[in-house]
C-alpha atoms as a PDB file:
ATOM      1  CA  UNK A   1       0.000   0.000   0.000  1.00  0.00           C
ATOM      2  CA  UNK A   2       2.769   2.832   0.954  1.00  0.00           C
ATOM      3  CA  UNK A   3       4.638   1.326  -2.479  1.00  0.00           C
ATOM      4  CA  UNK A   4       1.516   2.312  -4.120  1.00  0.00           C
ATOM      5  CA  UNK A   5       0.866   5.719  -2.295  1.00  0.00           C
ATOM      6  CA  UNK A   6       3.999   6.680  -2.985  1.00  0.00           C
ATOM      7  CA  UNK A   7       3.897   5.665  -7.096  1.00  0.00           C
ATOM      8  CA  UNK A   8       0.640   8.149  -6.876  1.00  0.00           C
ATOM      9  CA  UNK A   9       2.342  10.865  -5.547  1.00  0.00           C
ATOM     10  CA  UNK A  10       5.005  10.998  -7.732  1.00  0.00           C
ATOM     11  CA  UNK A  11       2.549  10.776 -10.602  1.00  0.00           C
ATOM     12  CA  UNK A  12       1.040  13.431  -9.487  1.00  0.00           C
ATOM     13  CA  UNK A  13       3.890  15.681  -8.956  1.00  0.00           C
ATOM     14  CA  UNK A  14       5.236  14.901 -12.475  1.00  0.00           C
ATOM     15  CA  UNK A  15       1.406  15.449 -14.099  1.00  0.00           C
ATOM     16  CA  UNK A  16       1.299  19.003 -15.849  1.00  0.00           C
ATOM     17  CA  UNK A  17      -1.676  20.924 -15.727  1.00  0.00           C
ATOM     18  CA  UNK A  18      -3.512  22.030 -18.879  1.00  0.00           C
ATOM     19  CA  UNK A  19      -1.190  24.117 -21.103  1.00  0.00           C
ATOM     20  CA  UNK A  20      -0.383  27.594 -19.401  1.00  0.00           C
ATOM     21  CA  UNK A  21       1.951  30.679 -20.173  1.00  0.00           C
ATOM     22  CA  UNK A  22       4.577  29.348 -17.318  1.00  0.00           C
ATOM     23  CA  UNK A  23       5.052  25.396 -16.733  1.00  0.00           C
ATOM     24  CA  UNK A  24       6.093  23.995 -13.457  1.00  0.00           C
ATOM     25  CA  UNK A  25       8.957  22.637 -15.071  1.00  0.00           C
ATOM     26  CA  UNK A  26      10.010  25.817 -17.010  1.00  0.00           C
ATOM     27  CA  UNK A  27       9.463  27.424 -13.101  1.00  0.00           C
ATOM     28  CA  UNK A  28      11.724  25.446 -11.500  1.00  0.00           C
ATOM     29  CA  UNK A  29      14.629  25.679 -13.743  1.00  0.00           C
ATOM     30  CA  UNK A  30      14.225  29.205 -13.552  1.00  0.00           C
ATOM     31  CA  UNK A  31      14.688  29.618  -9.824  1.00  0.00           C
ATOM     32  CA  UNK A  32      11.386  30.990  -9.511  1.00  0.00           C
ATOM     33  CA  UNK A  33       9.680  28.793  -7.225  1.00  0.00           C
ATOM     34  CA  UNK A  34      11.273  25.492  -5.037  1.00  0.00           C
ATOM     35  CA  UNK A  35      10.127  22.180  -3.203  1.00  0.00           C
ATOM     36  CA  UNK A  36       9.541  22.720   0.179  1.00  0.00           C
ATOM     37  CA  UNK A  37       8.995  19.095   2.266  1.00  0.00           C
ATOM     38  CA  UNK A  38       5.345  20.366   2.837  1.00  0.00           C
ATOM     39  CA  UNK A  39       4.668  18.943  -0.285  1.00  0.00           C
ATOM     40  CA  UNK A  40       4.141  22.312  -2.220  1.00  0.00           C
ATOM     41  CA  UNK A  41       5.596  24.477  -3.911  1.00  0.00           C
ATOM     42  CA  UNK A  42       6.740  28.028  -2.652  1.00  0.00           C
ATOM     43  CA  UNK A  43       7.511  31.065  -5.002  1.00  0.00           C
ATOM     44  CA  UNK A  44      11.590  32.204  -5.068  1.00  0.00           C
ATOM     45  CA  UNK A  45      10.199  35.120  -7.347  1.00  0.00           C
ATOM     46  CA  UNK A  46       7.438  36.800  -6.430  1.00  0.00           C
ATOM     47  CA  UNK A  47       5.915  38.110  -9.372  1.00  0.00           C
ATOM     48  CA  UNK A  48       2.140  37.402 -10.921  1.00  0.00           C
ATOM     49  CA  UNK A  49       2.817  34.941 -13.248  1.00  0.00           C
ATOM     50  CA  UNK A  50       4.849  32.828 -10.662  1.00  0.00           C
ATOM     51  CA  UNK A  51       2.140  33.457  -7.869  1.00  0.00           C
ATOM     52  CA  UNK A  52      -0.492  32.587 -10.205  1.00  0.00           C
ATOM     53  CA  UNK A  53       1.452  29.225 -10.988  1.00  0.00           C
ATOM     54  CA  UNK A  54       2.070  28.345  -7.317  1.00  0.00           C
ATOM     55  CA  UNK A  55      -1.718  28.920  -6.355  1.00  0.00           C
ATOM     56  CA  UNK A  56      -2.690  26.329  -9.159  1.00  0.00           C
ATOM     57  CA  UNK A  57      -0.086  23.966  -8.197  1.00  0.00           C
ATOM     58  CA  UNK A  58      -0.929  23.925  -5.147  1.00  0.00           C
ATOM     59  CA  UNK A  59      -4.708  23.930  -4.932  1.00  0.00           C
ATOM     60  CA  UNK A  60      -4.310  20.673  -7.304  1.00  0.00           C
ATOM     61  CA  UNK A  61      -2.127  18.888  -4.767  1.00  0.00           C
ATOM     62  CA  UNK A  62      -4.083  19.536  -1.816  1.00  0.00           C
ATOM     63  CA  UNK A  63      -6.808  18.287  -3.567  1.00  0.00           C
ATOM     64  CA  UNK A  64      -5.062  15.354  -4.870  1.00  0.00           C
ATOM     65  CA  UNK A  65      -3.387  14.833  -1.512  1.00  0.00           C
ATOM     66  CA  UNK A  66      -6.973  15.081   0.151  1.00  0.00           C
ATOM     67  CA  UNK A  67      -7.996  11.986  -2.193  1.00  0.00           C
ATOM     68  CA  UNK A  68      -5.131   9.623  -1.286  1.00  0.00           C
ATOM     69  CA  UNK A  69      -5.292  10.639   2.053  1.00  0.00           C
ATOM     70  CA  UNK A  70      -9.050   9.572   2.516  1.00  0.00           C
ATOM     71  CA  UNK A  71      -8.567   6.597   0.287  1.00  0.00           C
ATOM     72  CA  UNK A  72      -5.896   5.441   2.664  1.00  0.00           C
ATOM     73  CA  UNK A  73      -7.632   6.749   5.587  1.00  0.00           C
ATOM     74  CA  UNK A  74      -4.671   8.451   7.244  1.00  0.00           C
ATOM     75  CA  UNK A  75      -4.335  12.442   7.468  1.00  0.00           C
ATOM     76  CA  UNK A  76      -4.102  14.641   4.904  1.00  0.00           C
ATOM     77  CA  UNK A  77      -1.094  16.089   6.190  1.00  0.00           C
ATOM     78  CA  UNK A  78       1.211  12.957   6.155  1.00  0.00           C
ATOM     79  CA  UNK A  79       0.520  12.348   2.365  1.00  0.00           C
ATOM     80  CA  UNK A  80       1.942  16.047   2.080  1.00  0.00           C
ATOM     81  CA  UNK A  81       4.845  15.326   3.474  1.00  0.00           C
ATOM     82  CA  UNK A  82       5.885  12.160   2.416  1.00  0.00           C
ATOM     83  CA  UNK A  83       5.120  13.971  -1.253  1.00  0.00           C
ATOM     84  CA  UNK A  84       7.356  16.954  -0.300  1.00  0.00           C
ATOM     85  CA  UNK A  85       9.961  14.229   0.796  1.00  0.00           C
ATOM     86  CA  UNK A  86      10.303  12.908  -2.329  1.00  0.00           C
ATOM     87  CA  UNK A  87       9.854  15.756  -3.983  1.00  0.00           C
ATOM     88  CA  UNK A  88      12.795  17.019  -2.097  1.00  0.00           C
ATOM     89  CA  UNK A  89      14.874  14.477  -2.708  1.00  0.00           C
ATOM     90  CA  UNK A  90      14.259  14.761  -6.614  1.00  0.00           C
ATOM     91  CA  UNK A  91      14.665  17.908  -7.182  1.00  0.00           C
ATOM     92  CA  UNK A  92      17.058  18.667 -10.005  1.00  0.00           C
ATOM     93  CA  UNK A  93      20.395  20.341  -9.597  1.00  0.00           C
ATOM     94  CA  UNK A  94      20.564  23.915  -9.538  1.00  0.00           C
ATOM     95  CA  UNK A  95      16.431  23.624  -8.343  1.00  0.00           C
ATOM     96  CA  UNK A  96      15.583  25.513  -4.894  1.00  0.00           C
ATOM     97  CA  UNK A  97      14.504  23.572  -2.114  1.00  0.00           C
ATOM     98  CA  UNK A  98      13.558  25.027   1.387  1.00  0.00           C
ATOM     99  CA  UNK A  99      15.554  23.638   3.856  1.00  0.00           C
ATOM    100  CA  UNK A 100      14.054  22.570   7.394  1.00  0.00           C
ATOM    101  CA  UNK A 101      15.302  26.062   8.598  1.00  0.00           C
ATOM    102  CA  UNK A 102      12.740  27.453   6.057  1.00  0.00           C
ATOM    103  CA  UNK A 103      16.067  28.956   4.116  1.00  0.00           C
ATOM    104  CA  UNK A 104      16.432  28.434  -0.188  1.00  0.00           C
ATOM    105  CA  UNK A 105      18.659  26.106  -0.816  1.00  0.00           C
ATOM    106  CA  UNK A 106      20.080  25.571  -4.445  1.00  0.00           C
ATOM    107  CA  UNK A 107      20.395  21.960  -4.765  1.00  0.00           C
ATOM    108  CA  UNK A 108      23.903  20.417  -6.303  1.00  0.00           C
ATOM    109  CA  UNK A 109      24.477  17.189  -7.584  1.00  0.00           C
ATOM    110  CA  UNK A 110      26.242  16.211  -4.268  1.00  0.00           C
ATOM    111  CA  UNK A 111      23.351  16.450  -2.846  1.00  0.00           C
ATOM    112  CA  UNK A 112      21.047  13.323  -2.037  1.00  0.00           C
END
């Protein structure tokens, strides 16, 4: 079951939305927003069309997350984090990730 929670939420963090002006993708190698081990995303930059794309990210996941988490029947909050975990973790280098001190972190490739 946790094998198959996790598959989910990876799927889910890969899945693009519909087509927009700024992809998650194209966000994140830009610096403009990071993985935080929440399990959502946080803007770097702060300007409209990044805040507009973190908003949307995020109100999908917590609605995803919501799903697994009552189809598993444990809280919503765990599925968050063991999404931002992995999320974390595969983050690309030169991606921001907030550390557990809340502080940007650009990630390297020595970093696991």
């Amino acid at each position: 079951m946790k094998k198959r929670l996790l598959m989910a939420l990876l799927a889910l963090s890969l899945a693009s939305t519909t087509a927009q002006a700024l992809t998650l993708d194209e966000a994140r190698s830009q610096g403009r927003v990071g993985e935080t081990l929440t399990g959502y995303i946080a803007p770097v930059s702060h300007d409209k069309e990044t805040l507009a794309l973190v908003e949307r990210i995020n109100k999908a996941r917590a609605e995803s997350y919501q799903q697994l988490a009552d189809s598993n029947n444990i809280p919503v909050d765990d599925v968050a984090k063991m999404a931002g975990q992995k999320l974390v973790d595969r983050a690309r280098p030169g991606e921001y990730v907030q550390g557990i001190n809340g502080k940007w972190l650009k990630k390297s490739s020595a970093v696991h």
